[in-house]
C-alpha atoms as a PDB file:
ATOM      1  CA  UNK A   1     -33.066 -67.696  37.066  1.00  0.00           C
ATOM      2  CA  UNK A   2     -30.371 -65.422  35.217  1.00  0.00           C
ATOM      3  CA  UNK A   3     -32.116 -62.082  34.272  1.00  0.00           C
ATOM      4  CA  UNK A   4     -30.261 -60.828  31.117  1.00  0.00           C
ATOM      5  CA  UNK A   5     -30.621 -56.782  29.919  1.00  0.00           C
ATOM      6  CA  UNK A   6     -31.533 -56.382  26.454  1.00  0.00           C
ATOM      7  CA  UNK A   7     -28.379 -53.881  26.102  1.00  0.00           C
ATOM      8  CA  UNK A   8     -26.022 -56.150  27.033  1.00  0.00           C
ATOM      9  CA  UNK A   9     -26.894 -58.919  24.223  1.00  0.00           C
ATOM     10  CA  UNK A  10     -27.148 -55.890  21.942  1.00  0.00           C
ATOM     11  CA  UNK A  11     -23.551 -55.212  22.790  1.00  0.00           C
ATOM     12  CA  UNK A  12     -22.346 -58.818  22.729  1.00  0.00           C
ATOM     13  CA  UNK A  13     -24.065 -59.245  19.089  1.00  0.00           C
ATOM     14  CA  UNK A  14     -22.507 -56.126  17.797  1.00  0.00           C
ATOM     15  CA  UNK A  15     -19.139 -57.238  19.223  1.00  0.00           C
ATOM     16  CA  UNK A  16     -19.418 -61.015  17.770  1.00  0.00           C
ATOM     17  CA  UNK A  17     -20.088 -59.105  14.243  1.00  0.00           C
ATOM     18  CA  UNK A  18     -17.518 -56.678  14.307  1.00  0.00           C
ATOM     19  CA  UNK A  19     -15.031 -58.777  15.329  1.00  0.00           C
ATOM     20  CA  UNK A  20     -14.051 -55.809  17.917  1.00  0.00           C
ATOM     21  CA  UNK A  21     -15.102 -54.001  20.801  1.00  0.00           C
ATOM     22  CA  UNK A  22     -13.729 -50.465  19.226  1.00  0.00           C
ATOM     23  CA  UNK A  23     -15.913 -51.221  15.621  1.00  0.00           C
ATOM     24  CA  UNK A  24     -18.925 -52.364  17.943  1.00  0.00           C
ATOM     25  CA  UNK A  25     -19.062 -48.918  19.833  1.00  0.00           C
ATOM     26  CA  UNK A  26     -19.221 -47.050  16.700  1.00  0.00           C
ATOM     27  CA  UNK A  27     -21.869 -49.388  15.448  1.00  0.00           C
ATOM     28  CA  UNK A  28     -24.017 -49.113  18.723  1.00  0.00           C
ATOM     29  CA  UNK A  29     -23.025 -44.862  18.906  1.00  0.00           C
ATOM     30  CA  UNK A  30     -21.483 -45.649  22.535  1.00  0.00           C
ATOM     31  CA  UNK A  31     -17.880 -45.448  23.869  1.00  0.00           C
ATOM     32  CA  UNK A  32     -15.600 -48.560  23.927  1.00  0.00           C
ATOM     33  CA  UNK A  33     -15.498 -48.234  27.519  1.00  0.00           C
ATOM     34  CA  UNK A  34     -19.323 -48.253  28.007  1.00  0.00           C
ATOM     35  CA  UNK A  35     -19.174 -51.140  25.646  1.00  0.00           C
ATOM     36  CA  UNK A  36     -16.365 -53.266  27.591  1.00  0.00           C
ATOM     37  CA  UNK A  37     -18.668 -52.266  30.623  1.00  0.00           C
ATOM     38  CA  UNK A  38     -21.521 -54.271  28.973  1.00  0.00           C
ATOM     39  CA  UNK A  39     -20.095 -57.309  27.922  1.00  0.00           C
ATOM     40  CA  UNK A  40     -18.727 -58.040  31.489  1.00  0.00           C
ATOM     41  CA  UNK A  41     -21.864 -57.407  33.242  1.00  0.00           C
ATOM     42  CA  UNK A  42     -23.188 -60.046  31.072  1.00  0.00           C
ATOM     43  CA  UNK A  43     -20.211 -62.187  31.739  1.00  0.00           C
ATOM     44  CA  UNK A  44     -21.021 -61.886  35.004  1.00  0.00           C
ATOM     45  CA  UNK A  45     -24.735 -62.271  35.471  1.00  0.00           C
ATOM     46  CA  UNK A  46     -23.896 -65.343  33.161  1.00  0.00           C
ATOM     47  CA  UNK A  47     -20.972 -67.009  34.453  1.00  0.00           C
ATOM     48  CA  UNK A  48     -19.200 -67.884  31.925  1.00  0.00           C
ATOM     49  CA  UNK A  49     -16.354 -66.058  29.398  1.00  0.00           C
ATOM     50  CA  UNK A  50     -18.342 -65.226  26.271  1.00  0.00           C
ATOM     51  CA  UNK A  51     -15.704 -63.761  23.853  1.00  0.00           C
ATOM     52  CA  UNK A  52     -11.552 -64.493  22.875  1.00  0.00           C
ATOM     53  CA  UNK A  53      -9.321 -62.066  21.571  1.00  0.00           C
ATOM     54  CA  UNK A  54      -7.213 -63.800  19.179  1.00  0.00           C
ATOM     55  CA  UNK A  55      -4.973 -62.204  16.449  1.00  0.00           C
ATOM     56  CA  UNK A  56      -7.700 -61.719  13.943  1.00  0.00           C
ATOM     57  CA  UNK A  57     -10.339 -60.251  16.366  1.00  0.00           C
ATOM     58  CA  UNK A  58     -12.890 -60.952  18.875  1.00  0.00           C
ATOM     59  CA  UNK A  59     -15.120 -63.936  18.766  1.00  0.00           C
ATOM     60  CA  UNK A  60     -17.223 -65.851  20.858  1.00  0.00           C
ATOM     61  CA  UNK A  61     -16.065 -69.182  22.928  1.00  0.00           C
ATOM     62  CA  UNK A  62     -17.713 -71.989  23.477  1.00  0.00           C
ATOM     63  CA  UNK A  63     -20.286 -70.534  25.231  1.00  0.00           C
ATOM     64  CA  UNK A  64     -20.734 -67.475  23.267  1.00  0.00           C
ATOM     65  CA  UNK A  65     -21.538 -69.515  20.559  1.00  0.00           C
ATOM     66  CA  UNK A  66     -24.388 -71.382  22.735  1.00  0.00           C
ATOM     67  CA  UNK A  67     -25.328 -67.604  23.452  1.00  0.00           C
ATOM     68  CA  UNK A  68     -25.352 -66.117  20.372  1.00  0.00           C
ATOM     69  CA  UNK A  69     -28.309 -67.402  18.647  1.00  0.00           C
ATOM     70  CA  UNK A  70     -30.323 -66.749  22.038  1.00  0.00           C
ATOM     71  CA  UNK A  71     -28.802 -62.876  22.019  1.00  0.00           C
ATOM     72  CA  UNK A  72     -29.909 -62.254  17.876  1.00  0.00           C
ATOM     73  CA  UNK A  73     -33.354 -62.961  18.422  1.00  0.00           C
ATOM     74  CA  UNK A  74     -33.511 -61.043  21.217  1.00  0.00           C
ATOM     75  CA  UNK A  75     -31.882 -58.161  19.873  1.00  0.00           C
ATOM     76  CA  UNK A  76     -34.213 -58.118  17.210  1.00  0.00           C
ATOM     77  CA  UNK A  77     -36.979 -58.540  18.580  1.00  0.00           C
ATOM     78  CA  UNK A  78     -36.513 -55.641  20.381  1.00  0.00           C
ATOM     79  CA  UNK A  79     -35.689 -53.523  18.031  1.00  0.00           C
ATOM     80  CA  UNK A  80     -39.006 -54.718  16.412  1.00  0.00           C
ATOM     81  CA  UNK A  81     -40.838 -53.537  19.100  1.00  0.00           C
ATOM     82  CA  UNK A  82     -39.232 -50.536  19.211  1.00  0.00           C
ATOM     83  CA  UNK A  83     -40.493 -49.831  15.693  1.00  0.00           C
ATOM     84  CA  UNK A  84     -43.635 -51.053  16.077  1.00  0.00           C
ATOM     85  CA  UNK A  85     -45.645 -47.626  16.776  1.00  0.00           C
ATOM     86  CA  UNK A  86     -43.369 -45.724  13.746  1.00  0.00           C
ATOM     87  CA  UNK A  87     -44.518 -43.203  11.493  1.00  0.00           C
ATOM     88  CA  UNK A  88     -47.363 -45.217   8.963  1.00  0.00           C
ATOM     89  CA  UNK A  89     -46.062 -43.458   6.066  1.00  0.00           C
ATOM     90  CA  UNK A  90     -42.570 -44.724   6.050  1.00  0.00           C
ATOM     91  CA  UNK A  91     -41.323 -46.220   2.871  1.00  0.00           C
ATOM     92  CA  UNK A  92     -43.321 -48.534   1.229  1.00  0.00           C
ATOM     93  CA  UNK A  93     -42.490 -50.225  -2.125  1.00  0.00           C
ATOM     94  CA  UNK A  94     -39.519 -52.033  -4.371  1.00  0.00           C
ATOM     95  CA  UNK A  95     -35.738 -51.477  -4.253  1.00  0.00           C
ATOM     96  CA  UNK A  96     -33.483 -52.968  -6.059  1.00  0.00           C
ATOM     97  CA  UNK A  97     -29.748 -53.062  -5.423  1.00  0.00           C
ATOM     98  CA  UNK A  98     -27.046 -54.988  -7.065  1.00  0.00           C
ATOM     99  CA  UNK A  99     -23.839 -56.325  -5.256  1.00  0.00           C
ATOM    100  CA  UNK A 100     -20.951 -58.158  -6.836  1.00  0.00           C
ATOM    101  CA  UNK A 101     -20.239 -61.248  -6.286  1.00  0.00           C
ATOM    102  CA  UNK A 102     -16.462 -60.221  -4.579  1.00  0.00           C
ATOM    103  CA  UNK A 103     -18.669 -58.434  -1.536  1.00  0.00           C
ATOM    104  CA  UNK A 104     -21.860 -60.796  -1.497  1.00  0.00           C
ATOM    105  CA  UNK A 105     -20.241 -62.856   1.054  1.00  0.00           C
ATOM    106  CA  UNK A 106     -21.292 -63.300   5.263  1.00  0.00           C
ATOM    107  CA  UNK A 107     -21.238 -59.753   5.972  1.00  0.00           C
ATOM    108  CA  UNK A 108     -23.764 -58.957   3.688  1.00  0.00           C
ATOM    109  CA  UNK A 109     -26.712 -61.302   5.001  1.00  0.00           C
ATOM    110  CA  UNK A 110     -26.791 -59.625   8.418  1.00  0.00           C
ATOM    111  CA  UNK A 111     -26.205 -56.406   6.747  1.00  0.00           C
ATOM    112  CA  UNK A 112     -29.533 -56.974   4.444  1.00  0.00           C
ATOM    113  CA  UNK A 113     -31.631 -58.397   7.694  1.00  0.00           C
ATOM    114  CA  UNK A 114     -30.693 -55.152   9.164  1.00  0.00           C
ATOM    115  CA  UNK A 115     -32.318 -52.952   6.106  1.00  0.00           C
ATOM    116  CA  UNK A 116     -35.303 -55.473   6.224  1.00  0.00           C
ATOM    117  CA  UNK A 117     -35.951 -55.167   9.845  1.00  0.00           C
ATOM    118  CA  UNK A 118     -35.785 -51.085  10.003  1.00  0.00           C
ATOM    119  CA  UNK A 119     -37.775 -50.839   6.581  1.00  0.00           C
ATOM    120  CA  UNK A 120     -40.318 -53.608   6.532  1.00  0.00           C
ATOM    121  CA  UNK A 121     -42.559 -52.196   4.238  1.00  0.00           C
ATOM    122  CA  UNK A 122     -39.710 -51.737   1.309  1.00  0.00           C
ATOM    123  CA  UNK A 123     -39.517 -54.778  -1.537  1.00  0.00           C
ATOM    124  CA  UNK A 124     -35.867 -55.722  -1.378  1.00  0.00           C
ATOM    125  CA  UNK A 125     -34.678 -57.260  -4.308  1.00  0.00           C
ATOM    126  CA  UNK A 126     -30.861 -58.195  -4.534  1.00  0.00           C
ATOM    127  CA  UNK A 127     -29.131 -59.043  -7.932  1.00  0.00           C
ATOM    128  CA  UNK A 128     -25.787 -60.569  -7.074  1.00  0.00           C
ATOM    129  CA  UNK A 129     -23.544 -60.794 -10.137  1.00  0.00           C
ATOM    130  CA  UNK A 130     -20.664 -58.650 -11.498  1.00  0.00           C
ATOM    131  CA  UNK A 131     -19.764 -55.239 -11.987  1.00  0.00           C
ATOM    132  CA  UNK A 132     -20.374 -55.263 -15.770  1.00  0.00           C
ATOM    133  CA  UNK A 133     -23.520 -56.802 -15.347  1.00  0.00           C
ATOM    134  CA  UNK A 134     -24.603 -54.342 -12.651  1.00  0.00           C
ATOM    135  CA  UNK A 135     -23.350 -51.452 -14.486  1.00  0.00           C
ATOM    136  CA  UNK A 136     -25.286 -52.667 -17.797  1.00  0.00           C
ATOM    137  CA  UNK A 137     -28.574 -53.206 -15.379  1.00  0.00           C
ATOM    138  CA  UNK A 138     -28.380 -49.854 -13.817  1.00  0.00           C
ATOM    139  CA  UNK A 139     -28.295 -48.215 -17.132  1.00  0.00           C
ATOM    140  CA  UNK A 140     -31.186 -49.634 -18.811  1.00  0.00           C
ATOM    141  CA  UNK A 141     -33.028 -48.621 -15.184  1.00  0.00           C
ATOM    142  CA  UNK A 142     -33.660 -52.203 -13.662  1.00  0.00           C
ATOM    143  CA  UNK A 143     -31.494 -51.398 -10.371  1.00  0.00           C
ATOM    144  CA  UNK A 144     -31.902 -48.161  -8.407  1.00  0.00           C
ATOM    145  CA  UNK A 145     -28.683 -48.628  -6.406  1.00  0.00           C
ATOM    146  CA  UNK A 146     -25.693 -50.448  -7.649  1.00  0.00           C
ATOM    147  CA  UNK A 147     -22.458 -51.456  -5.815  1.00  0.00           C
ATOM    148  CA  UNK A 148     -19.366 -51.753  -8.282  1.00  0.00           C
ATOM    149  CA  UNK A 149     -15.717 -53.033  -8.314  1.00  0.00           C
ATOM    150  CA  UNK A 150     -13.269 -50.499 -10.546  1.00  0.00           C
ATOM    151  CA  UNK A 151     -10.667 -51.225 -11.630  1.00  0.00           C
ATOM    152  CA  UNK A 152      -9.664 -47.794 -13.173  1.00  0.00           C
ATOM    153  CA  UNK A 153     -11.313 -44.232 -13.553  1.00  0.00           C
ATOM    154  CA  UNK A 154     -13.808 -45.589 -16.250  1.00  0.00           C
ATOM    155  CA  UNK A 155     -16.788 -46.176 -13.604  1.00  0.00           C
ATOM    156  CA  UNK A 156     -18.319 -43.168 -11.675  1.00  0.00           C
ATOM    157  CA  UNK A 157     -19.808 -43.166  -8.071  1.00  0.00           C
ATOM    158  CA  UNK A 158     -18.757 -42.339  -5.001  1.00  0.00           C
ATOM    159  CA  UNK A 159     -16.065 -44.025  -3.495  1.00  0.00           C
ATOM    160  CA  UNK A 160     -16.604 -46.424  -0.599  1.00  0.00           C
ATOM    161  CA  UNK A 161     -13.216 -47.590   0.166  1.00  0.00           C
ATOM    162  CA  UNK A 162      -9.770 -47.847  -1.391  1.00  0.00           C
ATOM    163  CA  UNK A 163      -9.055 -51.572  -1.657  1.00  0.00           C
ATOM    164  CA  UNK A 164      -4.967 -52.062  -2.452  1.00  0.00           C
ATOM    165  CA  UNK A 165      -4.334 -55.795  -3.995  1.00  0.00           C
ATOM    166  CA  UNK A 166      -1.870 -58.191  -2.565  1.00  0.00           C
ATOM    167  CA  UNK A 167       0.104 -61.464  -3.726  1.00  0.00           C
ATOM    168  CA  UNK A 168      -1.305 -63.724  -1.077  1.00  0.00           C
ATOM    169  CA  UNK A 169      -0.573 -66.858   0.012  1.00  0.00           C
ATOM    170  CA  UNK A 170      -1.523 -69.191   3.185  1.00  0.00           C
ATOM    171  CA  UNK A 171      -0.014 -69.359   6.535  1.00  0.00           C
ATOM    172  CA  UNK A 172       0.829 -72.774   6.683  1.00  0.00           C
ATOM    173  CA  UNK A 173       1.772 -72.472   3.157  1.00  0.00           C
ATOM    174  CA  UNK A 174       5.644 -73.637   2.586  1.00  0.00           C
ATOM    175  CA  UNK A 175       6.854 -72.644  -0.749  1.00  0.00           C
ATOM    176  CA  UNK A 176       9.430 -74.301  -2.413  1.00  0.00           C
ATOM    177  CA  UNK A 177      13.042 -73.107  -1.953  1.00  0.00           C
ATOM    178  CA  UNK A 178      13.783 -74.676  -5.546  1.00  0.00           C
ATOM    179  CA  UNK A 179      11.393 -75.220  -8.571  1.00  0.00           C
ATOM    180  CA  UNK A 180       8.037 -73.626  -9.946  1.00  0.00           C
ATOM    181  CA  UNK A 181       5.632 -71.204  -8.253  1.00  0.00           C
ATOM    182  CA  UNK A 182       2.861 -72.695  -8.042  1.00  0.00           C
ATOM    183  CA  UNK A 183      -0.240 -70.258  -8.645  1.00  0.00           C
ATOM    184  CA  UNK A 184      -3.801 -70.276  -7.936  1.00  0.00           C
ATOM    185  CA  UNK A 185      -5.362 -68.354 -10.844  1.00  0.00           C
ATOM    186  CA  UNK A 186      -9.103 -67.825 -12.258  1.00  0.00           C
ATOM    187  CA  UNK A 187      -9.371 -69.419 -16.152  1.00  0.00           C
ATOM    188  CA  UNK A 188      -8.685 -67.664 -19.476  1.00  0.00           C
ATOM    189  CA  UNK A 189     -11.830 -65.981 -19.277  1.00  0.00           C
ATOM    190  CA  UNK A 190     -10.254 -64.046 -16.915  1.00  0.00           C
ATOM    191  CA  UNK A 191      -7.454 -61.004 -17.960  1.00  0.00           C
ATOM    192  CA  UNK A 192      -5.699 -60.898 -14.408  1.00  0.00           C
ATOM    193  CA  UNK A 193      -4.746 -64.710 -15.117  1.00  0.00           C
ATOM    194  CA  UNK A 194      -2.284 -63.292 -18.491  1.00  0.00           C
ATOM    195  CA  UNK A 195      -1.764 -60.637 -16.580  1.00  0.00           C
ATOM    196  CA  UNK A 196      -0.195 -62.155 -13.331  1.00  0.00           C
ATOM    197  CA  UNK A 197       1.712 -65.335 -15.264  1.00  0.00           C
ATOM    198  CA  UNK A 198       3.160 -62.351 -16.859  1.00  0.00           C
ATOM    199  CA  UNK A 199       4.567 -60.015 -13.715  1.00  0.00           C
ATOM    200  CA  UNK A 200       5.587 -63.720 -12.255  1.00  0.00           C
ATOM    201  CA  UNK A 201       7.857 -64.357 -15.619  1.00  0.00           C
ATOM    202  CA  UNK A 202       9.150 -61.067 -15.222  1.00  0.00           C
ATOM    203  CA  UNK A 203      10.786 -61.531 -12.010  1.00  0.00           C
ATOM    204  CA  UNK A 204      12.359 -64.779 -13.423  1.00  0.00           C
ATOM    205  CA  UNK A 205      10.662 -67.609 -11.457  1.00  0.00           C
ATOM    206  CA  UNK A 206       9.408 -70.612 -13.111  1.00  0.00           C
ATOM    207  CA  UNK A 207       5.779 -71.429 -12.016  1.00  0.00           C
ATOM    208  CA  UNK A 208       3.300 -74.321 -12.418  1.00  0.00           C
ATOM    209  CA  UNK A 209      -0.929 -73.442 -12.459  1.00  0.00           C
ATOM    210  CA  UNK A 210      -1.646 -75.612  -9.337  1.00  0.00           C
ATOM    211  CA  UNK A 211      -5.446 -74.798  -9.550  1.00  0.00           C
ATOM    212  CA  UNK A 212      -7.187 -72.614 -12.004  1.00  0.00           C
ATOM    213  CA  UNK A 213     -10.929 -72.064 -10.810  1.00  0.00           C
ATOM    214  CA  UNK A 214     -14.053 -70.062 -12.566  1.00  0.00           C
ATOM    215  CA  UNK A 215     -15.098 -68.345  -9.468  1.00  0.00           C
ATOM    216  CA  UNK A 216     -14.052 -66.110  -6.562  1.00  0.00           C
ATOM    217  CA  UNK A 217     -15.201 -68.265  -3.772  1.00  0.00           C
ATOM    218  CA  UNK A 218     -13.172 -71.176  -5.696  1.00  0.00           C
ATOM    219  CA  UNK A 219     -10.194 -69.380  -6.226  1.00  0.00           C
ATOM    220  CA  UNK A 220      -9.829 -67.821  -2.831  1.00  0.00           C
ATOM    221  CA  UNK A 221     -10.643 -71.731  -0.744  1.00  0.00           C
ATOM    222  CA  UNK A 222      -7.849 -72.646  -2.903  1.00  0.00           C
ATOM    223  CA  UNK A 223      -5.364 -70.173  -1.701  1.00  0.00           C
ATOM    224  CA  UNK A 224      -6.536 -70.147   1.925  1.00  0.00           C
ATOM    225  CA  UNK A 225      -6.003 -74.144   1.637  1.00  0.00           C
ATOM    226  CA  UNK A 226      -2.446 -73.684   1.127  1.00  0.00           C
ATOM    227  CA  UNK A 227      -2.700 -75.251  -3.074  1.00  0.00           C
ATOM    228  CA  UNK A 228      -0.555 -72.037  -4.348  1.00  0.00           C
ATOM    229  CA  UNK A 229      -0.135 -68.574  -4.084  1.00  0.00           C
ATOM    230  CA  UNK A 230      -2.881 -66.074  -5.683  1.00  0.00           C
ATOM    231  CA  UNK A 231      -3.858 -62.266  -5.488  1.00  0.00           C
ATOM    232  CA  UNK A 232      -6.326 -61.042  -2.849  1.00  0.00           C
ATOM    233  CA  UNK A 233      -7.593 -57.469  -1.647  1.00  0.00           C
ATOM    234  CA  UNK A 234      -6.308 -56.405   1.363  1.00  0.00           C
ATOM    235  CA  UNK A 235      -9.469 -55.645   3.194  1.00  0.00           C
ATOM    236  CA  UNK A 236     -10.891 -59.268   2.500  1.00  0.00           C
ATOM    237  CA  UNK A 237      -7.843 -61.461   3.113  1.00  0.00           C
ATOM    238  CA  UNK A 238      -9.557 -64.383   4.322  1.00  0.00           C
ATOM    239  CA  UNK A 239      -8.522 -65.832   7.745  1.00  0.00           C
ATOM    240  CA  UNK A 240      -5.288 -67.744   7.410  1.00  0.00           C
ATOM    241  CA  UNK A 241      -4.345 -65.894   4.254  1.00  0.00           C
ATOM    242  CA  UNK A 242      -1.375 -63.460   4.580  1.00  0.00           C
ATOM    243  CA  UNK A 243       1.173 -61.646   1.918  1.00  0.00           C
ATOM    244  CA  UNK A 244       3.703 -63.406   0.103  1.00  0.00           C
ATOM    245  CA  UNK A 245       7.073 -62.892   1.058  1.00  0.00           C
ATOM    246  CA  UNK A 246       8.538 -59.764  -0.267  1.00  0.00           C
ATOM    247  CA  UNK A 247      11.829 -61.771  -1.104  1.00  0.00           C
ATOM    248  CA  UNK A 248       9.928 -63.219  -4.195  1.00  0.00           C
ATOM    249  CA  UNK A 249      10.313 -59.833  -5.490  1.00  0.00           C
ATOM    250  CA  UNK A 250       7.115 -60.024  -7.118  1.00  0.00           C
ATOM    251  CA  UNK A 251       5.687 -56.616  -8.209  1.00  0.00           C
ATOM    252  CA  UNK A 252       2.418 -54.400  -6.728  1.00  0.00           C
ATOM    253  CA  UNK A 253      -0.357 -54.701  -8.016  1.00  0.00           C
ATOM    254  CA  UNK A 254      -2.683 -51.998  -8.850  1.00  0.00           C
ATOM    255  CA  UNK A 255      -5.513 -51.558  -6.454  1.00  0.00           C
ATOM    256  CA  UNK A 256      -9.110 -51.571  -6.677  1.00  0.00           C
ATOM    257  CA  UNK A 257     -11.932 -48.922  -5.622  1.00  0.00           C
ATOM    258  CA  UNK A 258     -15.658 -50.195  -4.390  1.00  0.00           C
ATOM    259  CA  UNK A 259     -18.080 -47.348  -5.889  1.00  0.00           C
ATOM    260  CA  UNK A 260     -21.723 -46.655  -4.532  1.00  0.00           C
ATOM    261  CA  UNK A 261     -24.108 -45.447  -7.307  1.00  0.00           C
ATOM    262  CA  UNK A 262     -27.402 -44.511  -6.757  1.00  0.00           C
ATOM    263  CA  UNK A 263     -29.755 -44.036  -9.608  1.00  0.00           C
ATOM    264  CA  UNK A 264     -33.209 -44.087  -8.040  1.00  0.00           C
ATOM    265  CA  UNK A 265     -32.677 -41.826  -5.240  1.00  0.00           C
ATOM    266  CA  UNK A 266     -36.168 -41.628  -4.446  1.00  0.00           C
ATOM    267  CA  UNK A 267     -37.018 -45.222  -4.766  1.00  0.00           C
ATOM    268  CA  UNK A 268     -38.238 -46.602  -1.522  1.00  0.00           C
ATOM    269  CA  UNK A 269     -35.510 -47.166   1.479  1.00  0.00           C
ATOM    270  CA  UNK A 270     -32.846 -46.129  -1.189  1.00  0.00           C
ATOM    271  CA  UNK A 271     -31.390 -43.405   1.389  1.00  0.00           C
ATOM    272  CA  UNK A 272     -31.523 -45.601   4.254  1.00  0.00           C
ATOM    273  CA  UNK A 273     -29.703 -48.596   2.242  1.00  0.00           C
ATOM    274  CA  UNK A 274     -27.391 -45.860   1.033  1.00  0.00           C
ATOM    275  CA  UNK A 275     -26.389 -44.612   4.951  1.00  0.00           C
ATOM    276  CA  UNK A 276     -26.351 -48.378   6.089  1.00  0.00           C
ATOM    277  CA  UNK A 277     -23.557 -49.301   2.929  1.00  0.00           C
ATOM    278  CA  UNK A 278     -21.815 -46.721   3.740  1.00  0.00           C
ATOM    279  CA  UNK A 279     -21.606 -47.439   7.602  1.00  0.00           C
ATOM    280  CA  UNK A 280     -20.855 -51.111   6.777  1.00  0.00           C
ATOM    281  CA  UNK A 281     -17.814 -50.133   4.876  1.00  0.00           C
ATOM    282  CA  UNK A 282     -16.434 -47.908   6.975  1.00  0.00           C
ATOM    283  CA  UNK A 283     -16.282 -50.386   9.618  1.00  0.00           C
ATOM    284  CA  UNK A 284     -14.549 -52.445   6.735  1.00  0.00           C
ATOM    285  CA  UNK A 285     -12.014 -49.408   6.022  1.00  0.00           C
ATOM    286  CA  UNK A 286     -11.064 -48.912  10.264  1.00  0.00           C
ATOM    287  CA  UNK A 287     -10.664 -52.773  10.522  1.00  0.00           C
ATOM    288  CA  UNK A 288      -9.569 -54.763   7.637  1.00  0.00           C
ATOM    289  CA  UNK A 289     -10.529 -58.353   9.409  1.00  0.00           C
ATOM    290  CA  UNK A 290     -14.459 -56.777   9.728  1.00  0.00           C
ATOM    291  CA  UNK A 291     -14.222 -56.783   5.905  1.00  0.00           C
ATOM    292  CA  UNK A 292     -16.866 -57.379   3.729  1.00  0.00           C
ATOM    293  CA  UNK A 293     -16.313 -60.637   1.333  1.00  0.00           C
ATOM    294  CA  UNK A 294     -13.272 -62.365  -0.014  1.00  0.00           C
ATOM    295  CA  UNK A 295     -12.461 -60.092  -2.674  1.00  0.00           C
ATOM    296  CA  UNK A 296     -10.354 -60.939  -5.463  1.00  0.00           C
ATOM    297  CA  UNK A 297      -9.435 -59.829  -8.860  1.00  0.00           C
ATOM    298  CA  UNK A 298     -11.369 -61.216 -10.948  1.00  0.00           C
ATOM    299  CA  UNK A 299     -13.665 -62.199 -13.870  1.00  0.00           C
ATOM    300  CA  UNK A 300     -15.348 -59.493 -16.368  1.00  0.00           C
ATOM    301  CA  UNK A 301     -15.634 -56.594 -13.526  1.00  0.00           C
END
């Protein structure tokens, strides 16, 4: 029977969700080296080649996938027992946090489960909606930690990562040599839409609306399918998604910043959740493809 150490599926997990071996050994507080080390002993004792480095990252083959399930539990579970015998007067009691809906995508999950498992006792309670609607929660004192998009220098916080925004288009994408642009734009409810028809009549091309959509998720499957091209953050640039060609000589686009506010700081877990957001994202800031969500400007931030 294949005996399998505990560390090494630790470091295989943590490489399958950074989507790199460098990002994983800041994650696990070990050296990419003692990482590497890891992941071919369990190769080894295995048999079989558990993670491909393509051009977006790391990720598991074939058999990694098989694997990975099998490794997660395992992971946690140890890290459950490792918890087990804790101090009894760790937190205990509700947080709430809100995320918008730009960063509420896969990341976020495993980053939650994480909290959960390390602060069992603590209430989590998400609110997943948009900045505004944060903002306006967090003032009237229904969320003790908020997570905002800003646009400007209107919103306050502290500043989890610089996010510059980027015509983008897919790779398989073709775009006409002759004839309309076409776009793929969020509906009039939306300011960016004016805005962007606008910067793309400036340059002088003619364009055609080739999907207008009412969410991010929506807008962003249509670009990544190849229907038009759209703007996208840089950090979140789904896979397949790259810039448009600077020939179009279409203009920048004024960036975004991701703010942290706290405004419970002693509500339970709140400066655990607080270290663990700010870990996540700078993983997201060293390595654009570990990003959080697809991000996208959008509806009433």
């Amino acid at each position: 029977m294949t005996s399998l150490r505990g560390e090494w599926l630790a470091a295989f997990v943590a490489v399958v969700e950074a989507r790199s071996f460098t990002d994983a050994a800041k994650r696990l507080c070990r050296t990419q080296s003692a990482v590497s080390m890891q992941i071919r002993q369990l190769e080894s004792a295995t048999g079989q080649t558990l993670l491909l480095r393509e051009r977006n990252g790391v990720i598991p083959s074939t058999a990694g996938e098989r694997l990975l399930p099998h490794a997660r539990r395992s992971t946690e579970a140890l890290h459950d027992a490792a918890t087990l015998f804790d101090d009894d007067e760790a937190a205990a009691g509700p947080l709430r946090i809100g995320i918008p809906e730009e960063y509420a995508g896969t990341a976020w999950p495993g980053l939650l489960s994480r909290f959960q498992r390390s602060q069992p006792r603590v209430e989590l309670s998400v609110t997943c909606a948009s900045s505004d609607r944060i903002e306006a929660a967090m003032d009237q004192g229904a969320l003790d930690l908020g997570i905002l998009v800003a646009d400007d220098d209107q919103r306050s916080g502290e500043t989890l990562l610089h996010d510059p925004t980027w015509w983008a288009m897919a790779e398989t994408l073709e775009l006409p040599e002759s004839g309309p642009l076409p776009l793929v734009l969020f509906d009039q409810a939306c300011w960016w839409r004016q805005w962007a028809l606008d910067r793309v009549s400036d340059t002088g091309h003619e364009w055609r609306i080739a999907y207008t959509g009412d969410s991010i998720a929506g807008v962003a499957a249509a670009i990544q399918a190849g229907l038009g091209i759209g703007v996208l953050g840089r950090s979140t640039l789904p896979t397949g998604v790259r810039p448009v060609p600077t020939a179009l000589g279409l203009p920048d686009l004024p960036g975004s910043r991701l703010m942290l506010n706290v405004t419970a700081p002693d509500a339970p877990g709140a400066t655990e959740m607080s270290n663990l957001v700010r870990q996540h994202f700078s993983f997201a800031t060293a390595s654009p493809s570990a990003g959080a969500a697809v991000h996208s400007k959008g509806r009433d931030r």
